[in-house]
Protein backbone atom coordinates (compact mmCIF):
# COMPACT_ATOMS: atom_id res chain seq x y z
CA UNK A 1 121.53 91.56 -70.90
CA UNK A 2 122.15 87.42 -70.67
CA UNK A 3 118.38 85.51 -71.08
CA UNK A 4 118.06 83.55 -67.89
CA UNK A 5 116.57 80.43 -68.35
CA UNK A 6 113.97 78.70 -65.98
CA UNK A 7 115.56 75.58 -64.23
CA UNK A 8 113.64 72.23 -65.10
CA UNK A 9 112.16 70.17 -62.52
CA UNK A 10 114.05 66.97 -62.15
CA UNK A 11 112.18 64.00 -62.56
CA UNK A 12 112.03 61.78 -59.43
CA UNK A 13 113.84 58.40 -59.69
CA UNK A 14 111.60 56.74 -57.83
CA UNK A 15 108.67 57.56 -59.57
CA UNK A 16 110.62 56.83 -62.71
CA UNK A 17 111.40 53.18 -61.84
CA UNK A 18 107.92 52.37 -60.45
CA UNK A 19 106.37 53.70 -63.99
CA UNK A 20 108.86 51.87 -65.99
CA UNK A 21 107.70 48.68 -63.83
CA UNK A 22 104.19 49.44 -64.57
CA UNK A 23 104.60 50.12 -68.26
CA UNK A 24 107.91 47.48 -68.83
CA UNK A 25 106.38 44.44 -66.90
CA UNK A 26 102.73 45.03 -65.60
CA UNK A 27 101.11 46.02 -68.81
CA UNK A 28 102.93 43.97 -71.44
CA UNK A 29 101.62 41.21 -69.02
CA UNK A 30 98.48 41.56 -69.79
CA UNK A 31 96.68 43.75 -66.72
CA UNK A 32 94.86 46.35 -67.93
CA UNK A 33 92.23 47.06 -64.89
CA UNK A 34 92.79 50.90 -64.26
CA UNK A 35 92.38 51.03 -60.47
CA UNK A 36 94.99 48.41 -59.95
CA UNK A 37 97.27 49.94 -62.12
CA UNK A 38 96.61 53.13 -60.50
CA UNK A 39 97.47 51.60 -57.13
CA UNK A 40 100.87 50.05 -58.92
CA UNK A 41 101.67 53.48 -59.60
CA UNK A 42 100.31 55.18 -56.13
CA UNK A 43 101.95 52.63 -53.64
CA UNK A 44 105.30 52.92 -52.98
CA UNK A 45 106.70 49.27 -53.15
CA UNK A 46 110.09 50.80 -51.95
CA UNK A 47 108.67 50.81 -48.05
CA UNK A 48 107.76 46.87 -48.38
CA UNK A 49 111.29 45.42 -49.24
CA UNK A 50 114.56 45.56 -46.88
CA UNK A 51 116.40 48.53 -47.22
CA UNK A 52 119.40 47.30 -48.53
CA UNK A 53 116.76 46.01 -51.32
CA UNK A 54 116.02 49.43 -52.07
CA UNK A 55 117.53 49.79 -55.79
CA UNK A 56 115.73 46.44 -56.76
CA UNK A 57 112.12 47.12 -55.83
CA UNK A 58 111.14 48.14 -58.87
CA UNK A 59 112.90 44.85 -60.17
CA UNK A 60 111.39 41.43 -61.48
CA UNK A 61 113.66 39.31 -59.57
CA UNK A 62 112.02 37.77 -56.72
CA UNK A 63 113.21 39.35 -53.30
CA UNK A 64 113.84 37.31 -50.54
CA UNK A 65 112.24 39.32 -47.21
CA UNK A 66 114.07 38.93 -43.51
CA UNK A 67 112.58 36.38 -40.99
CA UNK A 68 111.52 33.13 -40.61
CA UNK A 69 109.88 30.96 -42.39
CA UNK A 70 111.90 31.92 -45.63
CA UNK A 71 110.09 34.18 -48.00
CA UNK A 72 110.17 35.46 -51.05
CA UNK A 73 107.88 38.04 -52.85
CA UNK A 74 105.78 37.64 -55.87
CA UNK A 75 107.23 39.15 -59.14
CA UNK A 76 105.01 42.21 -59.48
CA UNK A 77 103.70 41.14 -62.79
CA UNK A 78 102.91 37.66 -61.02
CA UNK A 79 100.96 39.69 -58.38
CA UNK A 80 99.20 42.08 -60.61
CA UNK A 81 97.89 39.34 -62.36
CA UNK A 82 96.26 37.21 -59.66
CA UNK A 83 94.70 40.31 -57.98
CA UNK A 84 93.55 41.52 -61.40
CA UNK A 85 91.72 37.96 -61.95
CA UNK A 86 90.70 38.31 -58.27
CA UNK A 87 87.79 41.17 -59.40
CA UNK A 88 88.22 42.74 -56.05
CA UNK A 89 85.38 44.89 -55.11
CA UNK A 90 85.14 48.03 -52.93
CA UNK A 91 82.27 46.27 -50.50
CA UNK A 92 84.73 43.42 -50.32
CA UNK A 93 86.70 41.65 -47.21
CA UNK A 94 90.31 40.14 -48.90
CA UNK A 95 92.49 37.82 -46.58
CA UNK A 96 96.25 38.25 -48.03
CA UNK A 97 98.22 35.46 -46.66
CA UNK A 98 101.95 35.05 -46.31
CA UNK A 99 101.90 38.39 -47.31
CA UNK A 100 105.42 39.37 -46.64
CA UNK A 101 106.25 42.91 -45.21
CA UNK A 102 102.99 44.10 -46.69
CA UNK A 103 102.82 45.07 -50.31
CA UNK A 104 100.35 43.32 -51.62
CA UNK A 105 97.84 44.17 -48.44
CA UNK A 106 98.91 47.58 -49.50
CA UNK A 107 97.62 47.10 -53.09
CA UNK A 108 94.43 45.48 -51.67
CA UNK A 109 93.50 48.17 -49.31
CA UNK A 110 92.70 50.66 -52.80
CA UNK A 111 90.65 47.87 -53.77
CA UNK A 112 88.58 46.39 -51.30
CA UNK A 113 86.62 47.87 -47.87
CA UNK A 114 88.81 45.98 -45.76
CA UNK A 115 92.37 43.32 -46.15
CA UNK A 116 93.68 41.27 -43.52
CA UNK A 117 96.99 39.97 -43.86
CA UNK A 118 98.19 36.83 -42.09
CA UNK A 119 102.10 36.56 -41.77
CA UNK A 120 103.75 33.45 -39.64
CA UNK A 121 106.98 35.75 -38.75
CA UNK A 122 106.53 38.63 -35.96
CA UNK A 123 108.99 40.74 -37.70
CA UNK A 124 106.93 41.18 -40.38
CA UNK A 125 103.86 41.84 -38.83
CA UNK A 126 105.10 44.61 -37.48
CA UNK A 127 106.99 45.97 -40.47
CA UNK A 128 103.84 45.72 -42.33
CA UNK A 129 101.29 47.00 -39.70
CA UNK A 130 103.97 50.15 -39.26
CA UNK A 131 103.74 50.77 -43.26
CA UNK A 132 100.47 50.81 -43.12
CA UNK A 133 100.03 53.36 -40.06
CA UNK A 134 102.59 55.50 -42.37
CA UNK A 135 100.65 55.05 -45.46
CA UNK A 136 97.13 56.17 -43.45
CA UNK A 137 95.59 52.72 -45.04
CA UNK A 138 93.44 52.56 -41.88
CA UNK A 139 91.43 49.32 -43.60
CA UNK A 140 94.82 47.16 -43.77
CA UNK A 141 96.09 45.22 -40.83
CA UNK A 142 98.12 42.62 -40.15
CA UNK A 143 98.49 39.64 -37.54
CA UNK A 144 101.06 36.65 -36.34
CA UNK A 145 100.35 33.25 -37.13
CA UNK A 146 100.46 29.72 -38.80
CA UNK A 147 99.63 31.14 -43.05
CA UNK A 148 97.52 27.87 -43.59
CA UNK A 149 95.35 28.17 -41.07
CA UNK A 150 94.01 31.37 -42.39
CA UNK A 151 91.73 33.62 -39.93
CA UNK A 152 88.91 31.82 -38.97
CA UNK A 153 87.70 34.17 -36.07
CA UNK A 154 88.46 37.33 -38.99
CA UNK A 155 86.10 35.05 -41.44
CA UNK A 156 84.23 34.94 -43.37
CA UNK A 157 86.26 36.59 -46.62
CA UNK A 158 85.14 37.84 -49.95
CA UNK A 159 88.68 36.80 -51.19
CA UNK A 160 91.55 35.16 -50.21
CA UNK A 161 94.98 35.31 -51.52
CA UNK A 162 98.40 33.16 -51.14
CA UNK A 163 101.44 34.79 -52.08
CA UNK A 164 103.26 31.71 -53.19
CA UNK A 165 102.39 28.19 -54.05
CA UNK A 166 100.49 25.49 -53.09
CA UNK A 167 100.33 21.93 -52.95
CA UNK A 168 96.84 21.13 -52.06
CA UNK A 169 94.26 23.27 -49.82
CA UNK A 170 92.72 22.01 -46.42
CA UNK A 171 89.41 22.53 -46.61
CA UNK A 172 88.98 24.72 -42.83
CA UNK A 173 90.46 27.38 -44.95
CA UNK A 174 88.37 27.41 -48.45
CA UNK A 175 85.73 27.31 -45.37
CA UNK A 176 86.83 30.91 -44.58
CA UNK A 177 85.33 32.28 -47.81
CA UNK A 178 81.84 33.55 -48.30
CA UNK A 179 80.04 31.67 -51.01
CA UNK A 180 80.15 33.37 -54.07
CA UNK A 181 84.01 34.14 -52.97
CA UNK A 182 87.20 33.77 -54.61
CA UNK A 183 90.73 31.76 -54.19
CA UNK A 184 93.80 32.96 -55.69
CA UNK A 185 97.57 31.38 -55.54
CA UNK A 186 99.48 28.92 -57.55
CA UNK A 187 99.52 25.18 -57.94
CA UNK A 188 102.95 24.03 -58.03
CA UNK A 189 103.10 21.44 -61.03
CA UNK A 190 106.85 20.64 -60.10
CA UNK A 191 109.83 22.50 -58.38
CA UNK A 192 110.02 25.07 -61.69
CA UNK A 193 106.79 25.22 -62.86
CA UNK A 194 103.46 26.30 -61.34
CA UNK A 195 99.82 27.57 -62.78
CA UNK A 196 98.39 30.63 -61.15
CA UNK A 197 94.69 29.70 -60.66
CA UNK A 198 91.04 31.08 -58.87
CA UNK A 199 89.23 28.87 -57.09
CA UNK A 200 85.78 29.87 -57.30
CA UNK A 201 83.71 28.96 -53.82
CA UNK A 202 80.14 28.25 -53.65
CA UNK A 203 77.66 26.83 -50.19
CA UNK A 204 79.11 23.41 -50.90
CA UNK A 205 81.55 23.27 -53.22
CA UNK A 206 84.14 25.18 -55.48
CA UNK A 207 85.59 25.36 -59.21
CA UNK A 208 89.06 25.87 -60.64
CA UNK A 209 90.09 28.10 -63.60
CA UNK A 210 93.38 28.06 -64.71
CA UNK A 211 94.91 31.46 -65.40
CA UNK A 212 98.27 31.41 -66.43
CA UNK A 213 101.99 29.80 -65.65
CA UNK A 214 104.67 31.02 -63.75
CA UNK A 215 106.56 30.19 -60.48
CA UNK A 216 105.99 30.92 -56.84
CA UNK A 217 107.71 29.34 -53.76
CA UNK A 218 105.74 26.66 -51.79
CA UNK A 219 104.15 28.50 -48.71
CA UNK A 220 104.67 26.33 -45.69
CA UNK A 221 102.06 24.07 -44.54
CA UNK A 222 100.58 23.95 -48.20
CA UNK A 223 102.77 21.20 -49.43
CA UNK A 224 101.53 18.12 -50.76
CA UNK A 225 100.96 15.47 -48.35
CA UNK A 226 103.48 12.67 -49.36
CA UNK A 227 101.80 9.40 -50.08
CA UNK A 228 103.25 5.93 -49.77
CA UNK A 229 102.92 2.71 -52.44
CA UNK A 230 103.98 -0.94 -51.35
């Protein structure tokens, strides 16, 4: 009589690629805080990228979204880092801005009581506020309008974060953040090089701390003003 043999489960591809992203970028860059690396592994980044992005959102290569203004997501080791240095706490309000289809809100709602992401294109409010109805993360949400003006009727925030670069910050939106709050994005140094770095925000005044390098894009409206010499 022949010895049947119990079939093996396959392993799912998708799970596959997001572990090997977790273990292959996010932890050999130095994030070790377990609940964010449980939501790396939890959320699937697959739903926040254009579908015909599908087989690279697991990728390091930055990912250019649909819609207007241009932009292009964090790398996910780029990402994991400033919301790891970003100590976000469950009692916590986060304002994600520029925040793309919705990924990084996505991350944020495991983390904090509530995120509000700002987004200047229509399109991707709505792609974002549908993942999140599909995901049942009833503490995300997402609205239209101008990323550097932040949400001043949402405010105040716990933490903010920009998903790109900046040139210089107006003060109306630092103003957003409770005392004792945080600021994360990156200061562009030049067009190659920027320095991710939190911005720590007290009653009348607030500290840098550099974290680490890398490169973002420049998020519109955050550019340096240009000055003028005779």
């Amino acid at each position: 009589m022949p010895v049947q043999t119990l079939a093996q489960p396959q392993p799912d591809p998708v799970q596959a690629a997001r572990r090997i992203m977790v273990d292959g970028q996010i932890r050999t860059f130095d994030v070790t805080n377990l609940d964010l690396i449980d939501r790396l592994l939890s959320v699937p980044r697959q739903k926040f990228v254009p579908a015909t992005m599908a087989d690279l959102a697991f990728s390091d290569a930055a990912l250019t979204l649909p819609g207007n203004p241009p932009r292009r997501m964090l790398a996910p080791m780029v990402l994991a880092r400033l919301l790891q240095a970003a100590v976000i706490r469950p009692t916590e309000r986060v304002l994600d801005l520029a925040g793309g289809l919705g990924y990084s809100s996505a991350l944020i709602a495991g983390l904090a009581r509530e995120v509000v992401m700002g987004e200047a294109d229509a399109g991707r409010v709505s792609a974002a506020n549908a993942a999140f109805a599909e995901l049942r993360l009833a503490n995300a949400s997402a609205f239209c309008g101008a990323v550097v003006a932040g949400a001043p009727d949402k405010a105040p925030f716990d933490v903010v974060i920009l998903n790109g670069a900046f040139g210089h910050l107006p003060e109306a939106l630092l103003r957003q953040i409770a005392p004792g709050g945080r600021f994360l994005g990156v200061r562009a140094q030049n067009p190659v090089v920027g320095e991710a770095v939190r911005l720590d925000v007290e009653a009348e005044s607030w500290g840098e701390r550099p974290l680490f390098s890398c490169h973002a894009d420049m998020i519109e409206g955050f550019a340096q003003p240009a000055t003028f010499s005779f």
